[in-house]
Protein backbone atom coordinates (compact mmCIF):
# COMPACT_ATOMS: atom_id res chain seq x y z
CA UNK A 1 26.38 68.20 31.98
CA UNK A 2 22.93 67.75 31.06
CA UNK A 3 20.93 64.74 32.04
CA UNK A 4 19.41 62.28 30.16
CA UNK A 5 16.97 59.73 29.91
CA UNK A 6 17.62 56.12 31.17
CA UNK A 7 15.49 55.01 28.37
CA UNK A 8 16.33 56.41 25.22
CA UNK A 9 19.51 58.32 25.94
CA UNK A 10 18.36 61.70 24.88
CA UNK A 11 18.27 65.19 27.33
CA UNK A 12 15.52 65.60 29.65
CA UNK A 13 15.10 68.74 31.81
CA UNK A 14 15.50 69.42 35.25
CA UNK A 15 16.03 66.25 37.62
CA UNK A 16 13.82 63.94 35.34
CA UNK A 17 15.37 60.70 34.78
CA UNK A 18 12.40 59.85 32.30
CA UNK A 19 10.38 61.46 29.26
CA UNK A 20 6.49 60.58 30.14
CA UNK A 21 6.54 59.05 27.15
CA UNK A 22 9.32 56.45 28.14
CA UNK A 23 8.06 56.10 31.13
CA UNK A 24 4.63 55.07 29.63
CA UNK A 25 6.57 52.50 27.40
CA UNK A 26 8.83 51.37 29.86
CA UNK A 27 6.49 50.88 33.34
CA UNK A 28 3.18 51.62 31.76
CA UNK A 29 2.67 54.36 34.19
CA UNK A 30 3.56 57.91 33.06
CA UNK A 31 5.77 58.91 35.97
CA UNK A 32 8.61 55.70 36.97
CA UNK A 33 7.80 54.12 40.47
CA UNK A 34 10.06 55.30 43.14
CA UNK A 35 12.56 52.60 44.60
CA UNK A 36 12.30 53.54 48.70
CA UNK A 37 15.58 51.84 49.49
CA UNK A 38 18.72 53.41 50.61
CA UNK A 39 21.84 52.51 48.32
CA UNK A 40 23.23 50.50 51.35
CA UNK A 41 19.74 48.75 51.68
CA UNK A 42 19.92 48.16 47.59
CA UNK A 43 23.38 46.40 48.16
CA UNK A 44 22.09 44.00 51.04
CA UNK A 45 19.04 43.19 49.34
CA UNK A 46 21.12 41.76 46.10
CA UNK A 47 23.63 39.81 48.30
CA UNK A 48 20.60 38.43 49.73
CA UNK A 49 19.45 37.80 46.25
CA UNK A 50 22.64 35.86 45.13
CA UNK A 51 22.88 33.74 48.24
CA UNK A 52 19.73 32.06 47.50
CA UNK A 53 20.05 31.78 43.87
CA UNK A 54 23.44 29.89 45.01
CA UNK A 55 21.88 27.93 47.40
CA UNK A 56 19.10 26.87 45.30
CA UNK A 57 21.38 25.80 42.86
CA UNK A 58 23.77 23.39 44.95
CA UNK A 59 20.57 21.93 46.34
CA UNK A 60 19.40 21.20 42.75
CA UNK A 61 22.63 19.88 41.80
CA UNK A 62 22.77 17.74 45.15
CA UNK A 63 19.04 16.54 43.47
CA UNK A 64 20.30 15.72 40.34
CA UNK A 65 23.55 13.44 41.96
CA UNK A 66 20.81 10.93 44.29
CA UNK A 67 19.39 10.43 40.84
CA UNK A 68 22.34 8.47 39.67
C-alpha cells in the first residue's frame, strides 16, 4: 500500500509522511517537526490535557453560581 501525505492525501515516496511543499504550507518549515513522545507518553499527556480543561470548567461554573 503506498503511503500518502497527511496533508493533501496524495502518494509520497519512501517513509515521508509530507511533500516539502505541504510541509512548507502546513508548519512553515520544509521538513514537519518531530513529536519526541512515545505513543504511551502521547496518551498520558492528553488525559492530562482533559483533566484540566474539566477542572477549569467546574471551577468557572462554581464562579458563575456565587454570582447569583
Amino acid at each position: 500500500m503506498k503511503r500518502k501525505c497527511l496533508y493533501c492525501y496524495e502518494a509520497v515516496d519512501g517513509a515521508q509522511d509530507f511533500h516539502e511543499k505541504c510541509s512548507m504550507e502546513f508548519f512553515g518549515t520544509p521538513t514537519p517537526p518531530v513529536i519526541e513522545y512515545s505513543l504511551d507518553q502521547m496518551d498520558e499527556l492528553a488525559k492530562n490535557v482533559v483533566l484540566v480543561a474539566l477542572l477549569l470548567e467546574s471551577n468557572c461554573l462554581a464562579d458563575k453560581e456565587q454570582l447569583f
